[in-house]
N, C-alpha and C. Protein backbone atom coordinates (compact mmCIF):
# COMPACT_ATOMS: atom_id res chain seq x y z
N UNK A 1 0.85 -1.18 0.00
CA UNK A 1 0.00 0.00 0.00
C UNK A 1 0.88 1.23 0.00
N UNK A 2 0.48 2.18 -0.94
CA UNK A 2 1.46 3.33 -1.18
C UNK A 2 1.40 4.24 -0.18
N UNK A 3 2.86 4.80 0.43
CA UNK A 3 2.17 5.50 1.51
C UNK A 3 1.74 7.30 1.04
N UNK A 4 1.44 7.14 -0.08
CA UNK A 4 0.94 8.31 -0.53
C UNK A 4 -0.59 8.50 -0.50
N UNK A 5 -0.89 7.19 -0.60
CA UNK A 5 -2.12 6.59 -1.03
C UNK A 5 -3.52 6.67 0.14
N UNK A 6 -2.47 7.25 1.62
CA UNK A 6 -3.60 7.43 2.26
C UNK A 6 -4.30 8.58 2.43
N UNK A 7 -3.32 9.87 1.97
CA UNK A 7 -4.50 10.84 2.09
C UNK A 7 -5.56 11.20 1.03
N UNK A 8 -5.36 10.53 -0.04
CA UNK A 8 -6.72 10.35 -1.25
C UNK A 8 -7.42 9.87 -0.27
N UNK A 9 -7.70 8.52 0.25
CA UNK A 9 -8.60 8.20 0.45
C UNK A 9 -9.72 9.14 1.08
N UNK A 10 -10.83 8.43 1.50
CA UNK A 10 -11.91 8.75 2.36
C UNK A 10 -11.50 8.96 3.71
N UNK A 11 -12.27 9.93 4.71
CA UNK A 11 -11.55 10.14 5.84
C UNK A 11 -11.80 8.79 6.88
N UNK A 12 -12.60 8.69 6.32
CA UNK A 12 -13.08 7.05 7.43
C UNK A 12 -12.07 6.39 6.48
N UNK A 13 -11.45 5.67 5.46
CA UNK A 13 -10.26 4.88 5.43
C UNK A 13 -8.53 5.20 5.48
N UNK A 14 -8.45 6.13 6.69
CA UNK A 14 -7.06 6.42 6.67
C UNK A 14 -6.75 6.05 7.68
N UNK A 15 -7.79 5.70 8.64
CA UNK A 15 -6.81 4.95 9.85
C UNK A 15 -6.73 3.83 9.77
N UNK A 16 -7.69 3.33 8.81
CA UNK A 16 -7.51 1.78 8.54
C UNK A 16 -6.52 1.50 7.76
N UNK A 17 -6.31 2.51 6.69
CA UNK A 17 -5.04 2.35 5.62
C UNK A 17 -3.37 1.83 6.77
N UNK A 18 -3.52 3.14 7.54
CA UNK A 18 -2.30 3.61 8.33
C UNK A 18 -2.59 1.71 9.02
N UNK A 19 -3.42 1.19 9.78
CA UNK A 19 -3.26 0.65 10.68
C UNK A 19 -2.72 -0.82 9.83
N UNK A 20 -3.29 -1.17 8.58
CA UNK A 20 -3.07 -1.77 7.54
C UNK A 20 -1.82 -2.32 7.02
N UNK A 21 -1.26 -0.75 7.00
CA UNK A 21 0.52 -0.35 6.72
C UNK A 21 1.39 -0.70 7.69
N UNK A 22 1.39 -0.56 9.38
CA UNK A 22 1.93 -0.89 10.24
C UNK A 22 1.86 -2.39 10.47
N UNK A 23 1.02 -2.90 10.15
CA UNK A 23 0.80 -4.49 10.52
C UNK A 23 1.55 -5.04 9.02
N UNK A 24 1.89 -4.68 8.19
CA UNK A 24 2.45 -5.30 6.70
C UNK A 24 3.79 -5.14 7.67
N UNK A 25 4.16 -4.23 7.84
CA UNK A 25 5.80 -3.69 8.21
C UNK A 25 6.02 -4.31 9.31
N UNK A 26 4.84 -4.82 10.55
CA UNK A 26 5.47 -5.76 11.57
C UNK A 26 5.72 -7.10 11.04
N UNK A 27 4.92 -7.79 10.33
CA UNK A 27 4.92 -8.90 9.87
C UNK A 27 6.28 -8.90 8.70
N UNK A 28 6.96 -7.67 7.62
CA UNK A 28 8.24 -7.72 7.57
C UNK A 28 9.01 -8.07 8.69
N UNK A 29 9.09 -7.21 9.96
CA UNK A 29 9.95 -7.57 10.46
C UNK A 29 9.98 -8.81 11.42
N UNK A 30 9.31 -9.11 11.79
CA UNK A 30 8.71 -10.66 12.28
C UNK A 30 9.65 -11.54 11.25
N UNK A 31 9.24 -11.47 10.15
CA UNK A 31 9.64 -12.81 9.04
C UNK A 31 11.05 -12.32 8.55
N UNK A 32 11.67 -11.30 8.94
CA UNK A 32 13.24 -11.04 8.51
C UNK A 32 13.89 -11.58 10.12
N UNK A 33 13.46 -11.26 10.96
CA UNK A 33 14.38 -11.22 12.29
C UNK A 33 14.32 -12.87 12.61
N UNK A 34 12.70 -13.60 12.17
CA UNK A 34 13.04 -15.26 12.16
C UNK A 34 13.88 -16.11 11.23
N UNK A 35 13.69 -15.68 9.98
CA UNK A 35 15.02 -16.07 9.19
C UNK A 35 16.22 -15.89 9.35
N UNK A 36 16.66 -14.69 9.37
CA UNK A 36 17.93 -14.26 9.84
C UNK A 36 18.39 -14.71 11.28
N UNK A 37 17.47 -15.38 12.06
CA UNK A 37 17.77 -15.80 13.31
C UNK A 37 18.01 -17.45 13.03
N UNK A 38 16.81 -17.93 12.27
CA UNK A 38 17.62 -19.35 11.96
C UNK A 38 18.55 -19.64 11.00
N UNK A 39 19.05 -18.36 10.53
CA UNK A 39 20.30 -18.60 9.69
C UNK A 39 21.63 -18.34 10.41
N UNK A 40 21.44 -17.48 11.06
CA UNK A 40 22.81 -17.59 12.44
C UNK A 40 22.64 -18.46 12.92
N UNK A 41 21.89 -19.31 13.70
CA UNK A 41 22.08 -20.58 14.83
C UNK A 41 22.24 -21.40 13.33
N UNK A 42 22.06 -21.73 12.08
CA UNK A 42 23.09 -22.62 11.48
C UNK A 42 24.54 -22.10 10.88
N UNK A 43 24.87 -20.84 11.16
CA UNK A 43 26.25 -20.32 10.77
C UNK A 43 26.80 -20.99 12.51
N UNK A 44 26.33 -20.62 12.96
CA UNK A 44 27.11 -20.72 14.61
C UNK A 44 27.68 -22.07 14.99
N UNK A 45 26.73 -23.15 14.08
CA UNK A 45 26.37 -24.62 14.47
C UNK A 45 27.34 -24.71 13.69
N UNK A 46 27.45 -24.47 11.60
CA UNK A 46 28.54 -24.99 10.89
C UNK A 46 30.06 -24.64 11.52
N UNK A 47 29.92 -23.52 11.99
CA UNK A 47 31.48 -22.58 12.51
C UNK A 47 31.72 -23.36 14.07
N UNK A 48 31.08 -23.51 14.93
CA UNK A 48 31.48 -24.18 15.98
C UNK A 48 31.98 -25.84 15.95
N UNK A 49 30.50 -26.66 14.89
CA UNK A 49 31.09 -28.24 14.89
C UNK A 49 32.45 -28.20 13.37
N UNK A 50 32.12 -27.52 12.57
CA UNK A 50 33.49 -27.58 11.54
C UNK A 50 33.27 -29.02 11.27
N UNK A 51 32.34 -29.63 10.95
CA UNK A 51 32.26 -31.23 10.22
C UNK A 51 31.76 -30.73 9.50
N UNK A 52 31.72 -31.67 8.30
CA UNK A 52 31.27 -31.91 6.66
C UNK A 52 29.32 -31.77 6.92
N UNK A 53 29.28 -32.54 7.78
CA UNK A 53 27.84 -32.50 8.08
C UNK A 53 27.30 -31.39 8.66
N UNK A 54 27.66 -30.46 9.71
CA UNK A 54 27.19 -29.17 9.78
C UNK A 54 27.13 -27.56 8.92
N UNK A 55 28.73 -28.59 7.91
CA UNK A 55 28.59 -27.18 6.67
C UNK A 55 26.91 -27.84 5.30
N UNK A 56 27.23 -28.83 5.66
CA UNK A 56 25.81 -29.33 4.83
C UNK A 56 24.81 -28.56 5.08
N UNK A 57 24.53 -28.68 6.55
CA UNK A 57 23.15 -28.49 7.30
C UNK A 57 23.01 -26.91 7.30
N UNK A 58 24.15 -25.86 6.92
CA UNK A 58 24.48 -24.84 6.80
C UNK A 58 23.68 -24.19 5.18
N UNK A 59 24.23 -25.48 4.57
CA UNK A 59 23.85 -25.28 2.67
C UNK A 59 22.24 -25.44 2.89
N UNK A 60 21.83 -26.34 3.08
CA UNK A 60 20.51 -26.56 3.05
C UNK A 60 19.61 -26.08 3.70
N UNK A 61 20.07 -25.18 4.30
CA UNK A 61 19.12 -24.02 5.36
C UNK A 61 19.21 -22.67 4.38
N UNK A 62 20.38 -22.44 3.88
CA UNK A 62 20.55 -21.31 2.83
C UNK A 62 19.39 -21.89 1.50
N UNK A 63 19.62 -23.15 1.32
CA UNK A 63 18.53 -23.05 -0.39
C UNK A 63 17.00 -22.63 0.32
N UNK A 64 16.85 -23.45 1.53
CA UNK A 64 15.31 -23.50 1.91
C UNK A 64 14.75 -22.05 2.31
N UNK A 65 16.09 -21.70 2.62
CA UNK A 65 15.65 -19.54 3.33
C UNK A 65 15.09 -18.92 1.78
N UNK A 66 15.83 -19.26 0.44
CA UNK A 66 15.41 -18.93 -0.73
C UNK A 66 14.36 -19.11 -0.94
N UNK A 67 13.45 -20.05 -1.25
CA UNK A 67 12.10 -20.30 -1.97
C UNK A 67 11.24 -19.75 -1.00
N UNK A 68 11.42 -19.79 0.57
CA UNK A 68 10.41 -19.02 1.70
C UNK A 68 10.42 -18.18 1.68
N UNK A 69 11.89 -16.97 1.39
CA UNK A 69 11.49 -15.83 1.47
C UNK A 69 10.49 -15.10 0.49
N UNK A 70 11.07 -16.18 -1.12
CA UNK A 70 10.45 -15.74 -2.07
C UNK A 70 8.87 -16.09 -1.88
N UNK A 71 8.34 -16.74 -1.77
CA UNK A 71 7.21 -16.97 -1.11
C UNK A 71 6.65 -16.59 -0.33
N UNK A 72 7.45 -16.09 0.76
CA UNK A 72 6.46 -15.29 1.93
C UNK A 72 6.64 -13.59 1.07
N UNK A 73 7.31 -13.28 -0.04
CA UNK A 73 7.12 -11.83 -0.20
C UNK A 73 5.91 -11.86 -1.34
N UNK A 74 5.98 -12.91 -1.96
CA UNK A 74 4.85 -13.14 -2.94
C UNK A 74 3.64 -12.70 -1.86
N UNK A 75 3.62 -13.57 -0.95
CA UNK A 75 2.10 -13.56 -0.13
C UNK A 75 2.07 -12.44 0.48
N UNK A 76 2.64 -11.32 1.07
CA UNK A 76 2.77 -10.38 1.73
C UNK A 76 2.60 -9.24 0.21
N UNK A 77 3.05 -9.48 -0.94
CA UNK A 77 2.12 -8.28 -1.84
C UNK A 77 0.78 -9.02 -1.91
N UNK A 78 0.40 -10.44 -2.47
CA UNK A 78 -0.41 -10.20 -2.74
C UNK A 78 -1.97 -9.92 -1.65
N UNK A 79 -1.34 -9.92 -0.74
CA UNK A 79 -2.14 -9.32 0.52
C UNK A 79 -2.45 -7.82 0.42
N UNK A 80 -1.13 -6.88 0.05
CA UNK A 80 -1.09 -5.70 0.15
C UNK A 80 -2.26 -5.40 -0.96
N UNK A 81 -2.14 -5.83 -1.69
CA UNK A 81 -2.65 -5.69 -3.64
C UNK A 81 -4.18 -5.85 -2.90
N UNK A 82 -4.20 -7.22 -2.69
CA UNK A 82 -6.17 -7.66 -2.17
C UNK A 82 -6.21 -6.23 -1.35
N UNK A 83 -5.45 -5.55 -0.01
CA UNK A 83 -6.24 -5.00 0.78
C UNK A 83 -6.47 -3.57 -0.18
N UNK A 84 -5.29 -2.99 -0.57
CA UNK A 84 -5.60 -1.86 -1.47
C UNK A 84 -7.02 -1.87 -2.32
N UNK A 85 -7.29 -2.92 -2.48
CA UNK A 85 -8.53 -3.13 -4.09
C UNK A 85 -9.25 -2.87 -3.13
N UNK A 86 -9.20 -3.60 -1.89
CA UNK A 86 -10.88 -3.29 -0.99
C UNK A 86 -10.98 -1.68 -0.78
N UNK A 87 -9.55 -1.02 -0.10
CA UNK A 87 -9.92 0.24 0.37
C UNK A 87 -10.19 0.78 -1.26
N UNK A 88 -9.83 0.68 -2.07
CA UNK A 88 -10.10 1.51 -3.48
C UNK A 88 -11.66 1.74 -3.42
N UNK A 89 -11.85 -0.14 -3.45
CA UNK A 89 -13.60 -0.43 -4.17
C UNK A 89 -14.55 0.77 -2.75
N UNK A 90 -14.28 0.45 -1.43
CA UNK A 90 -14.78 0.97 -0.38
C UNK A 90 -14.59 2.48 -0.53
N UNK A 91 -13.78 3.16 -0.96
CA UNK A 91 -13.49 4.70 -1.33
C UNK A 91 -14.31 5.14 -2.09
N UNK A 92 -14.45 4.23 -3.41
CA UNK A 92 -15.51 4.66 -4.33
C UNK A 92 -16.93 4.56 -4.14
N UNK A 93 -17.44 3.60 -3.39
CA UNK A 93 -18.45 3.41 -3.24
C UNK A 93 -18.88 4.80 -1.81
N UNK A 94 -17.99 5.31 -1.24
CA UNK A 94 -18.11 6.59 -0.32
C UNK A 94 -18.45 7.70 -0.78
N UNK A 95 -17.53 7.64 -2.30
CA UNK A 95 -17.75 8.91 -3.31
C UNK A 95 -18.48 8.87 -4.14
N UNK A 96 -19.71 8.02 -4.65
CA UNK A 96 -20.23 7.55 -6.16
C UNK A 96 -21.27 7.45 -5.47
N UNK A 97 -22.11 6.98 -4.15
CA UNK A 97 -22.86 6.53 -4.13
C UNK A 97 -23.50 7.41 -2.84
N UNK A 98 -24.76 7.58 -2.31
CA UNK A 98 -25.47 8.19 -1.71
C UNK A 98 -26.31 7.53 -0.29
N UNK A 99 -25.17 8.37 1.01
CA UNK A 99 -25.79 7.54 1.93
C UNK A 99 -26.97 6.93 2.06
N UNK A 100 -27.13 5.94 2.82
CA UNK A 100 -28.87 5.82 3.57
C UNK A 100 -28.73 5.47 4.53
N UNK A 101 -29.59 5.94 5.30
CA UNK A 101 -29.49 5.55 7.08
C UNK A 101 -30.30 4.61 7.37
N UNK A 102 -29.57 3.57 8.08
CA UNK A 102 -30.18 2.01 8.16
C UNK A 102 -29.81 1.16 9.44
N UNK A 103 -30.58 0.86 9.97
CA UNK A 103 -30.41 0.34 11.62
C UNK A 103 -29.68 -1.81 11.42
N UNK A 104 -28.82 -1.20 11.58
CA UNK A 104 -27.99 -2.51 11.92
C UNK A 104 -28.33 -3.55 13.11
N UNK A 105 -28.53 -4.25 12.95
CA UNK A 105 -28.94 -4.94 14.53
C UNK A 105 -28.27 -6.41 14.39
N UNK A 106 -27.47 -6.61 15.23
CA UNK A 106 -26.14 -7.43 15.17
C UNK A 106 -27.54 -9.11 15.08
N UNK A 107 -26.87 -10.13 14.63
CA UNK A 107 -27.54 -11.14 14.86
C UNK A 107 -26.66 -12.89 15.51
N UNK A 108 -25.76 -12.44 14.85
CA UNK A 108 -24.68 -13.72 15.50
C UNK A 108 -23.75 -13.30 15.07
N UNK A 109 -22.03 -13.78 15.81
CA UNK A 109 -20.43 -13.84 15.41
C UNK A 109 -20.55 -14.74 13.97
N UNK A 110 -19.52 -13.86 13.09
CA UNK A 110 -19.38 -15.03 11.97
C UNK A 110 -18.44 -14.99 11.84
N UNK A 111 -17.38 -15.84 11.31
CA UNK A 111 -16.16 -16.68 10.68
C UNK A 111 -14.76 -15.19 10.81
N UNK A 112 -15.87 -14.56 9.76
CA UNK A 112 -14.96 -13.38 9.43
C UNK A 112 -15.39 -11.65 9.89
N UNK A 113 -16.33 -11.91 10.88
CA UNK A 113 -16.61 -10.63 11.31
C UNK A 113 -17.95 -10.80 12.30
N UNK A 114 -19.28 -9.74 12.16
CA UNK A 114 -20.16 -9.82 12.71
C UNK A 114 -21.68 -10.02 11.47
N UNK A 115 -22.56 -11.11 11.74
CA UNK A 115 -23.67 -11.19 11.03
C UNK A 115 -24.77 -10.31 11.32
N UNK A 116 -24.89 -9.20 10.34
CA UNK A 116 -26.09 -8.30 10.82
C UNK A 116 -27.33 -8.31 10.16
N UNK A 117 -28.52 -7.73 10.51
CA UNK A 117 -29.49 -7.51 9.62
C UNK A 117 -29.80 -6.19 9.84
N UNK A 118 -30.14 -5.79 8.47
CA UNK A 118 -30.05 -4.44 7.32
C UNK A 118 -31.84 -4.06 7.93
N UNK A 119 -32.13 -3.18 8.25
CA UNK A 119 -33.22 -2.97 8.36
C UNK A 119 -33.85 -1.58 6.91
N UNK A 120 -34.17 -2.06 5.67
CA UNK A 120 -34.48 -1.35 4.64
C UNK A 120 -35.39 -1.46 4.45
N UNK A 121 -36.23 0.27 4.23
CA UNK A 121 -37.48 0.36 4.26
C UNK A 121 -38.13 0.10 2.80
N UNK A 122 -37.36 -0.33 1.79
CA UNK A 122 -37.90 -0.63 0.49
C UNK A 122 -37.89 -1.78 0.46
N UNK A 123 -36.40 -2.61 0.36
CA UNK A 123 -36.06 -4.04 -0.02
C UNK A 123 -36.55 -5.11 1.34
N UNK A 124 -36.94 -4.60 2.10
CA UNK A 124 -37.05 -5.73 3.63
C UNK A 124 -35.75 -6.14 4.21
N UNK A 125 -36.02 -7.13 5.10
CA UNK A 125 -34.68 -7.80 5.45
C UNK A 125 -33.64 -8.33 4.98
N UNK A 126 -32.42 -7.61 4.92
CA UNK A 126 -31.17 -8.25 4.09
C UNK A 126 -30.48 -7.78 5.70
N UNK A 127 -29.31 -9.32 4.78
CA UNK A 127 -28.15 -9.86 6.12
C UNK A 127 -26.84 -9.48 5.57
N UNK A 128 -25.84 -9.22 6.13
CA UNK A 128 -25.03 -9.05 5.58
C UNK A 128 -23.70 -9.34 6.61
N UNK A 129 -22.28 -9.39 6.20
CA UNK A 129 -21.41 -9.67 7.52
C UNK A 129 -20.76 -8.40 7.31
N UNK A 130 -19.76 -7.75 8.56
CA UNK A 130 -19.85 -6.83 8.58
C UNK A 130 -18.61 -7.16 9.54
N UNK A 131 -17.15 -6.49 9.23
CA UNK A 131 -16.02 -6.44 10.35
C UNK A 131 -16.54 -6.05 11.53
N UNK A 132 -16.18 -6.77 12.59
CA UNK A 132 -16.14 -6.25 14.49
C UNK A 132 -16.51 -4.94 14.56
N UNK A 133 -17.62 -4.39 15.16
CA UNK A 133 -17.75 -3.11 15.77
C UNK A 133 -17.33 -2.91 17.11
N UNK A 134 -16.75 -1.74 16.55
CA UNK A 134 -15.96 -1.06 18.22
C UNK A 134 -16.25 0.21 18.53
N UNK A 135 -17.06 0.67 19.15
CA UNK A 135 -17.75 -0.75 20.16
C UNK A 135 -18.48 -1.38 19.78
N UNK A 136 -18.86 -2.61 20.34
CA UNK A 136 -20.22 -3.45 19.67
C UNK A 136 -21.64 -2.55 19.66
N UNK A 137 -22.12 -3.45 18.52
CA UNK A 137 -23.17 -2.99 18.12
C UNK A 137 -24.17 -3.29 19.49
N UNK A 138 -25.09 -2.35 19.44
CA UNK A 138 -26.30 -2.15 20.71
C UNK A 138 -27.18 -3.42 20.53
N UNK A 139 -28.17 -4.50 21.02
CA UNK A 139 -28.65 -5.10 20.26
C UNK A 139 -29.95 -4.88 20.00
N UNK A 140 -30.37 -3.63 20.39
CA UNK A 140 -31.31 -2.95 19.58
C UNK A 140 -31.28 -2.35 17.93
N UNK A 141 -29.97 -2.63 17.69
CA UNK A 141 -29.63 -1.84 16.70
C UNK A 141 -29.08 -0.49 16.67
N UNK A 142 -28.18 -0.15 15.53
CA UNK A 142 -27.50 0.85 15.57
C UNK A 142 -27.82 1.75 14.34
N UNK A 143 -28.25 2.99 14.41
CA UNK A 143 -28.59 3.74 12.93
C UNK A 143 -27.51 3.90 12.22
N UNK A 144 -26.62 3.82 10.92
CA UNK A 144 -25.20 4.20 10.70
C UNK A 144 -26.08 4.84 9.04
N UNK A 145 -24.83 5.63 8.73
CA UNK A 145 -25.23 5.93 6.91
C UNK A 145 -24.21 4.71 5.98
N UNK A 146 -25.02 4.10 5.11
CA UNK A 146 -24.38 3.09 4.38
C UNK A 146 -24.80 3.33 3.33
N UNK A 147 -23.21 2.89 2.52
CA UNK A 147 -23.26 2.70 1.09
C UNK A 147 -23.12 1.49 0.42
N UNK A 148 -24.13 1.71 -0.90
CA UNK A 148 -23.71 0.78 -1.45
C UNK A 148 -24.60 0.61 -3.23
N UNK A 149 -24.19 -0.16 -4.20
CA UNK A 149 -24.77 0.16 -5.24
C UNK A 149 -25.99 -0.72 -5.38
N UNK A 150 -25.50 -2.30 -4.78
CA UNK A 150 -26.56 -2.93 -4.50
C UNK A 150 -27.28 -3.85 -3.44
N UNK A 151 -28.32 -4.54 -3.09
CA UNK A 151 -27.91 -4.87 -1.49
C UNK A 151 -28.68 -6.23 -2.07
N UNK A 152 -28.05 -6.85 -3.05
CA UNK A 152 -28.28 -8.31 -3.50
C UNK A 152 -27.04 -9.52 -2.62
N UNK A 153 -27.22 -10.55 -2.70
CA UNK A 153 -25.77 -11.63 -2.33
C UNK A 153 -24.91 -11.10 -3.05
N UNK A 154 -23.41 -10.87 -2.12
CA UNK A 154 -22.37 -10.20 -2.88
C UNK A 154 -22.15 -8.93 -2.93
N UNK A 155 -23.07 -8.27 -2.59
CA UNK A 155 -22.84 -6.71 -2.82
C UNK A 155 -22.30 -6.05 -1.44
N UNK A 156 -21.08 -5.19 -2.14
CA UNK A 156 -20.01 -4.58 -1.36
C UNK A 156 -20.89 -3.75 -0.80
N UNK A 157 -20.38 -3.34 0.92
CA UNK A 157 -21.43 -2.16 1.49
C UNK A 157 -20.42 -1.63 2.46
N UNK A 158 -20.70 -0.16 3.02
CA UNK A 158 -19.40 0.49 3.62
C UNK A 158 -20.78 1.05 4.61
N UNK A 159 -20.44 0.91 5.71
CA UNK A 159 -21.08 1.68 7.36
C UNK A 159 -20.24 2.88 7.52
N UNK A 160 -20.45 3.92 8.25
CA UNK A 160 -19.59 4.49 8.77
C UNK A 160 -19.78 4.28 10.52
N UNK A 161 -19.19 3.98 11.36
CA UNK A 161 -19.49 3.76 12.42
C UNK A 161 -19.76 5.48 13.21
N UNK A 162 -20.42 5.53 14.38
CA UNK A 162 -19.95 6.58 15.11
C UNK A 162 -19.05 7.46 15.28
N UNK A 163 -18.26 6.50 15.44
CA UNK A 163 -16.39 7.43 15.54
C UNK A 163 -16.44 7.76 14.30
N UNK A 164 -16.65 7.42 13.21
CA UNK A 164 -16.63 7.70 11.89
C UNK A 164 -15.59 7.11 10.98
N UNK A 165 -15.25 6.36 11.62
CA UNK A 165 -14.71 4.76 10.56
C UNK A 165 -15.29 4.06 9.81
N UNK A 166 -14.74 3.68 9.01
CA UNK A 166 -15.04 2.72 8.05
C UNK A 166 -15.27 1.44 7.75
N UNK A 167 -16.70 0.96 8.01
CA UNK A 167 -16.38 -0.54 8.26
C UNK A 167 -17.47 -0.81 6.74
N UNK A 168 -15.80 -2.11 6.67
CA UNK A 168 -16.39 -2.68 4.92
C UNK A 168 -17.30 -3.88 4.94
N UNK A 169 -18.08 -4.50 4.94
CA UNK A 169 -19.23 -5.49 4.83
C UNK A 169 -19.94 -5.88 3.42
N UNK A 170 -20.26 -6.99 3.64
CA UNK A 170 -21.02 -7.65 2.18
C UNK A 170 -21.98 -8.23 2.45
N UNK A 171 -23.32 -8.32 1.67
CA UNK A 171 -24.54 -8.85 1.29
C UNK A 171 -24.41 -10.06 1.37
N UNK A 172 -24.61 -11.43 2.33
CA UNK A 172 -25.24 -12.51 2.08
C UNK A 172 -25.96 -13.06 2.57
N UNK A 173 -26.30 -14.51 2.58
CA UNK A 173 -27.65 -15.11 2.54
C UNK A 173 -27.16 -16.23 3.92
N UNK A 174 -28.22 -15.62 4.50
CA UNK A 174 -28.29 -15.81 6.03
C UNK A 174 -28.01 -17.64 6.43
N UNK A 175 -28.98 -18.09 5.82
CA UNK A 175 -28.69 -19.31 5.73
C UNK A 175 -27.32 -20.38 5.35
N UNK A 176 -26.97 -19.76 4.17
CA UNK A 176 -25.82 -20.02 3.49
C UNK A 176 -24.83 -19.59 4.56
N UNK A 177 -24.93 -18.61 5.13
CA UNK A 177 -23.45 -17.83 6.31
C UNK A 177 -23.73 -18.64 7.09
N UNK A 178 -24.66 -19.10 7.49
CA UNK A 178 -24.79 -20.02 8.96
C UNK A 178 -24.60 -21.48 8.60
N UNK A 179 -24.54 -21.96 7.43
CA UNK A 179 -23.98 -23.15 7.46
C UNK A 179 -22.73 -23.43 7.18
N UNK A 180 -22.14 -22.26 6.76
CA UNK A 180 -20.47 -21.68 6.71
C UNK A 180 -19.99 -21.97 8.01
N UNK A 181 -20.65 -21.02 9.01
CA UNK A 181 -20.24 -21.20 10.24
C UNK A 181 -20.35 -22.37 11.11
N UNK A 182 -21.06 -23.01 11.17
CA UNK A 182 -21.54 -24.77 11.59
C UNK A 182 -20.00 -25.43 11.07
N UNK A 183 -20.09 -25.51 9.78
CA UNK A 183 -18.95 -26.44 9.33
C UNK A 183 -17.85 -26.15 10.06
N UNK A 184 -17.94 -24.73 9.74
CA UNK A 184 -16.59 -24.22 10.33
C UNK A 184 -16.23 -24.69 11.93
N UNK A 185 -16.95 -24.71 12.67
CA UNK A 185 -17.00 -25.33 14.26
C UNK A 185 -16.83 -26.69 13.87
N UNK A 186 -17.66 -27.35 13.05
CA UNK A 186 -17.34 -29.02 13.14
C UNK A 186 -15.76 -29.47 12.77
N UNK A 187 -15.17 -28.60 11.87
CA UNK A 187 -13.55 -28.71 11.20
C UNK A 187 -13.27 -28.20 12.86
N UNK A 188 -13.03 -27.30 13.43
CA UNK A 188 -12.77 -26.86 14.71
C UNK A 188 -12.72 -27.69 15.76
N UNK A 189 -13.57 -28.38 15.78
CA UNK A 189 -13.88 -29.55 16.59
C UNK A 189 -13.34 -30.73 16.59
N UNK A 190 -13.63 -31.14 15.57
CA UNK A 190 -12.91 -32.87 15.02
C UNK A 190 -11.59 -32.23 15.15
N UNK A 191 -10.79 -31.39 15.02
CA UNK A 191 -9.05 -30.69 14.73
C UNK A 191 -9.23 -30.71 16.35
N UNK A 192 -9.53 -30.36 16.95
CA UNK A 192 -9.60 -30.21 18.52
C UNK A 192 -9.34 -31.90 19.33
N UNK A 193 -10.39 -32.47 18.58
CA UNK A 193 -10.43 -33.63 19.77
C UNK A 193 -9.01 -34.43 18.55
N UNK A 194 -8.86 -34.74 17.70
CA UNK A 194 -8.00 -35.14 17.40
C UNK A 194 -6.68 -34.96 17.94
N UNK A 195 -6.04 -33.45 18.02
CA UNK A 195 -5.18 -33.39 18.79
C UNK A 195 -4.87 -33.77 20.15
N UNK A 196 -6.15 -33.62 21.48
CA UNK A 196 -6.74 -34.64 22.43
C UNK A 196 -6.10 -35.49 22.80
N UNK A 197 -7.06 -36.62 21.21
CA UNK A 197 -6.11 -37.86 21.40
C UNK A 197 -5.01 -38.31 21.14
N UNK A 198 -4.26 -37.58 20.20
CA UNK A 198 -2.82 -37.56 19.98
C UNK A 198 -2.03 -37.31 21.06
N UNK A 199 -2.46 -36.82 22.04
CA UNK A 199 -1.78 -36.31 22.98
C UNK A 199 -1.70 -37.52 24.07
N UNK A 200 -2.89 -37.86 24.29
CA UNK A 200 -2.82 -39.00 25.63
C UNK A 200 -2.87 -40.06 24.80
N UNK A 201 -2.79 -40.33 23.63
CA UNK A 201 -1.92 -41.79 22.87
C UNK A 201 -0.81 -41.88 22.97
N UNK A 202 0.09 -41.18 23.56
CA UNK A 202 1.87 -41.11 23.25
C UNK A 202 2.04 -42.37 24.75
């Protein structure tokens, strides 16, 4: 993400940009200071034992640091690239499109955020998920101004919260999210007790 790129935006996406940017640059340094750390404890190991076998174990830590780094920088743009497109698509839809004020009323935790329902006085009840509110949503509901072009399955939608942040959310089908989430606990589960018994099998 360019760091030029945050004062275009919308004023509700610049702290998310900024907060966005700092978490890319910890996770650089996270993944430089662990490599570079298991590449000294095998310089230290080849230089202290001086056998054929620790300059090996020396070589083969150098090819494997290659393809990971290259790989973890692949995944770290194409993270940057995905989050940029969202704040872009979420910017435009701030500038192109024409609030409406619409009472949110939280309905369950989902996978990837919070499951709400859209209270619209034309279309009826639409659900949609919606990043963590901070603070949580009231469970009476919360009035916010939202955008968006359409409020079908799939359709991108931007809240502005209170504080006046930016929270990005999408249109789907209530049913369909809740059997997302089910599975998702049953994979959770069976991975849970499996480990369990791996544990008191030894």
């Amino acid at each position: 993400m360019a760091e030029g790129s945050t004062p275009l935006l919308h004023p509700g996406l610049r702290k998310r940009a900024a907060a966005e940017r700092r978490r890319a640059r910890l996770l650089s340094l996270w993944l430089f200071l662990g490599m570079g750390g298991l590449l000294l404890v095998g310089m230290v190991s080849a230089l202290t034992g001086q056998t054929l076998g620790d300059l090996l174990m020396l070589g083969l830590i150098g090819l494997l640091l290659i393809p990971a780094i290259t790989l973890a920088g692949g995944l770290m743009w194409y993270a940057d690239r995905r989050s940029s497109r969202k704040l872009g698509a979420a910017d435009r839809l701030l500038l192109n499109c024409p609030p409406r004020t619409v009472r949110l009323i939280p309905v369950e935790s989902a996978c990837n955020g919070r499951l709400v329902a859209l209270q619209l006085p034309v279309e009826g009840p639409v659900h949609a998920v919606f990043e963590r509110f901070v603070p949580p949503l009231s469970p009476q509901g919360t009035e916010v101004p939202l955008y968006g072009h359409r409020f079908t399955r799939g359709g991108e939608l931007v809240a502005l919260a209170p504080d006046g942040a930016a929270l990005l959310g999408t249109v789907v089908d209530r049913k369909a999210c809740e059997r997302r989430m089910k599975l998702a606990l049953m994979v959770l589960v069976i991975v849970a007790a499996l480990m369990v018994i791996g544990v008191f099998t030894r």
